[in-house]
Protein backbone atom coordinates (compact mmCIF):
# COMPACT_ATOMS: atom_id res chain seq x y z
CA UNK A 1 135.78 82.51 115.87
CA UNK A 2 134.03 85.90 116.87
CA UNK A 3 134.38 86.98 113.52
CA UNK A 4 132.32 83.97 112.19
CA UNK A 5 129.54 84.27 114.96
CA UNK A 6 129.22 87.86 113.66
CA UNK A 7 129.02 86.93 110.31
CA UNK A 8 126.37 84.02 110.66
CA UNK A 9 124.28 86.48 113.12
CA UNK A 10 124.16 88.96 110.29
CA UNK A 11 122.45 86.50 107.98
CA UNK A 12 120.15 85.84 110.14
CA UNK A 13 119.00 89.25 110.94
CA UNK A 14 118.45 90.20 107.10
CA UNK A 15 115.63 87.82 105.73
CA UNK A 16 113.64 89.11 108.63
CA UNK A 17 114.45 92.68 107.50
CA UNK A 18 113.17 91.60 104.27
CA UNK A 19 110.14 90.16 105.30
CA UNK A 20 109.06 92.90 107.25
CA UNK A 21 109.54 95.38 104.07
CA UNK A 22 107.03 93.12 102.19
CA UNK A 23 104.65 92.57 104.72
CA UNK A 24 104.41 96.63 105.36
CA UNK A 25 104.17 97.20 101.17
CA UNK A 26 100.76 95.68 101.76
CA UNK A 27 99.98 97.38 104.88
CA UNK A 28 96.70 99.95 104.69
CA UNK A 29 98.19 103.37 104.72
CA UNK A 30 96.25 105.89 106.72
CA UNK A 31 96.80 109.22 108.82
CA UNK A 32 95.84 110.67 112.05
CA UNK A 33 95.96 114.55 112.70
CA UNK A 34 95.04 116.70 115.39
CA UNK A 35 93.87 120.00 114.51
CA UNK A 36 91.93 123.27 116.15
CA UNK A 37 90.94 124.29 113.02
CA UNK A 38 86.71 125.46 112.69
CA UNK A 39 84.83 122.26 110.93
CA UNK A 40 84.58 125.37 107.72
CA UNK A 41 88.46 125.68 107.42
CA UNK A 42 89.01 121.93 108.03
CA UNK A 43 86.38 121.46 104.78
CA UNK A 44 88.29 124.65 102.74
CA UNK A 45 91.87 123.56 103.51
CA UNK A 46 93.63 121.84 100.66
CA UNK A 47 96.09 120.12 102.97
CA UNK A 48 95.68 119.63 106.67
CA UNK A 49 98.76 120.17 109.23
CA UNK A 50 99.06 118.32 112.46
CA UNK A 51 99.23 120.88 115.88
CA UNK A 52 101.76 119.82 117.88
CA UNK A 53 99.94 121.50 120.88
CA UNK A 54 96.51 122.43 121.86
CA UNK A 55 95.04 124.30 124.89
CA UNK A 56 92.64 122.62 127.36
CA UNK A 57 89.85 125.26 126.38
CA UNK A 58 90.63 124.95 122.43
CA UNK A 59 88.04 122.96 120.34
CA UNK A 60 89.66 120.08 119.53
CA UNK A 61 88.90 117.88 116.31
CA UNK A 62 91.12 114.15 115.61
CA UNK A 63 91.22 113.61 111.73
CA UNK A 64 91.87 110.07 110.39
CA UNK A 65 92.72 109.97 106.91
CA UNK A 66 92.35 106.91 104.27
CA UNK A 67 93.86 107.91 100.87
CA UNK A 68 92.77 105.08 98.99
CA UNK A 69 90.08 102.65 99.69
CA UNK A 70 88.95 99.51 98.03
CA UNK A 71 85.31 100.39 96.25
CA UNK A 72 82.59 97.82 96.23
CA UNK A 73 81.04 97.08 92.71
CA UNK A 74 79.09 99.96 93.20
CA UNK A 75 81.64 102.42 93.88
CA UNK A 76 81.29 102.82 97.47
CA UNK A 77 83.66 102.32 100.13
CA UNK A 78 83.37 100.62 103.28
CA UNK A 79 86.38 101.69 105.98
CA UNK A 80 86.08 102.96 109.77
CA UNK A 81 88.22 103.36 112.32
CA UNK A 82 88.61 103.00 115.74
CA UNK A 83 90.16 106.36 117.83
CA UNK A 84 91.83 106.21 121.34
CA UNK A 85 93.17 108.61 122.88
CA UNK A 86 95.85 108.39 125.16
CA UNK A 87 97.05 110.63 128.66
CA UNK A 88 100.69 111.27 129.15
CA UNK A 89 100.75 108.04 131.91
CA UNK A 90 99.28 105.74 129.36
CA UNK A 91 95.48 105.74 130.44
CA UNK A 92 92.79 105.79 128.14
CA UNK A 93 91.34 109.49 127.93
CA UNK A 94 88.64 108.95 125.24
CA UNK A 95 87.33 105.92 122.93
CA UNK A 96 85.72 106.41 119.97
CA UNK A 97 84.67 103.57 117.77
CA UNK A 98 83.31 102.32 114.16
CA UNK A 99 83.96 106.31 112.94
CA UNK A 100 83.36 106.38 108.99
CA UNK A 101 85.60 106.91 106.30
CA UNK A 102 84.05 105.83 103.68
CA UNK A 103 85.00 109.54 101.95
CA UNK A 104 88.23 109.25 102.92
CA UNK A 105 88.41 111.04 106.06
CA UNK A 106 86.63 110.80 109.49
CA UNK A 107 86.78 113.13 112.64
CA UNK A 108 86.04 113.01 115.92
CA UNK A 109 85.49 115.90 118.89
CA UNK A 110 88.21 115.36 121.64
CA UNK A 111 86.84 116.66 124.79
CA UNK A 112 89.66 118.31 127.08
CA UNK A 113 88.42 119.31 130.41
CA UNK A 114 90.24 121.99 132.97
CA UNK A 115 91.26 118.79 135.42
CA UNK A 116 93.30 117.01 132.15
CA UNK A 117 96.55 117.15 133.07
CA UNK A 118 99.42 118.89 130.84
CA UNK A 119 101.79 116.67 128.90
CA UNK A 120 101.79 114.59 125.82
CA UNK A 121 99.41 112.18 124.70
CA UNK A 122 99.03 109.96 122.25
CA UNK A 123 96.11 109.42 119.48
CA UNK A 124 95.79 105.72 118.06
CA UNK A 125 93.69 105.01 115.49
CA UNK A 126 93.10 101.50 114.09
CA UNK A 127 91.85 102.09 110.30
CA UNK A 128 89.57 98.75 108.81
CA UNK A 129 89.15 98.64 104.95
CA UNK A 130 86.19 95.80 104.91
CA UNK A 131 86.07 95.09 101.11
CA UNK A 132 89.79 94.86 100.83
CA UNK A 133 90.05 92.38 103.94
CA UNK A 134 92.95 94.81 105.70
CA UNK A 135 93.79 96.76 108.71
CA UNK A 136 96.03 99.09 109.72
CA UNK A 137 97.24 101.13 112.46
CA UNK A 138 98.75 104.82 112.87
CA UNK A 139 99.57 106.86 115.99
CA UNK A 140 100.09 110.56 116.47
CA UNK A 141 101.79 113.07 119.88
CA UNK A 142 99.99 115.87 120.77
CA UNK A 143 101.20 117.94 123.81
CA UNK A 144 98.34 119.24 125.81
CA UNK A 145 98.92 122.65 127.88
């Protein structure tokens, strides 16, 4: 009897699987980084690599990426996204929203003050693609010291 419960459970768990694959094939895939790179060596860089940690008196710069967007019938793209930023105990730190990506990649300044306190946060960035009717959402850690 156990062994049929089992059996009939399993079933049940794999068409939601399934459903979940297809409904992230058409999800809008985008990237958040945090960097300390200048704004000149952000623009020369090829590829861009996340910091795992930043100082409190570092300049601090949030890149959200958008690989592909859907162009308008003149070519242009209309994306943005909207940046929070997260303190180790869950509180908002900073809000940022509506920044552009329309080439691909917006940033935004995060402003780290003495009195921050030390620990990880968290970056969350919810990426719109208007023409293409979809959303998306990515997250990044970041320990502050």
């Amino acid at each position: 009897m156990n062994f049929l419960v089992i059996i009939a459970l399993g079933l049940m768990v794999l068409p939601v699987a399934a459903s979940q694959g297809l409904a992230r094939k058409g999800a809008l895939q985008s990237e958040v980084l945090v960097t300390t790179l200048s704004v000149a060596d952000q623009q020369a860089a090829k590829t861009l690599e996340h910091d795992s940690e930043v100082a409190k008196d570092e300049a601090v710069t949030i890149i959200v990426t958008l690989p592909t967007c859907q162009k308008d019938p003149q070519g242009a793209c209309n994306a943005s996204a909207d940046v929070v930023t997260y303190t180790p105990d869950g509180t908002v730190h900073s809000e940022m929203k509506g920044v552009s990506l329309n080439t691909g990649r917006g940033t935004v300044a995060l402003k780290l003050a003495p009195r921050d306190v030390n620990g990880v946060y968290k970056v969350v960035a919810t990426v719109r693609d208007v023409i293409a009717r979809r959303f998306g959402t990515t997250e990044r850690l970041f320990g502050v010291k």
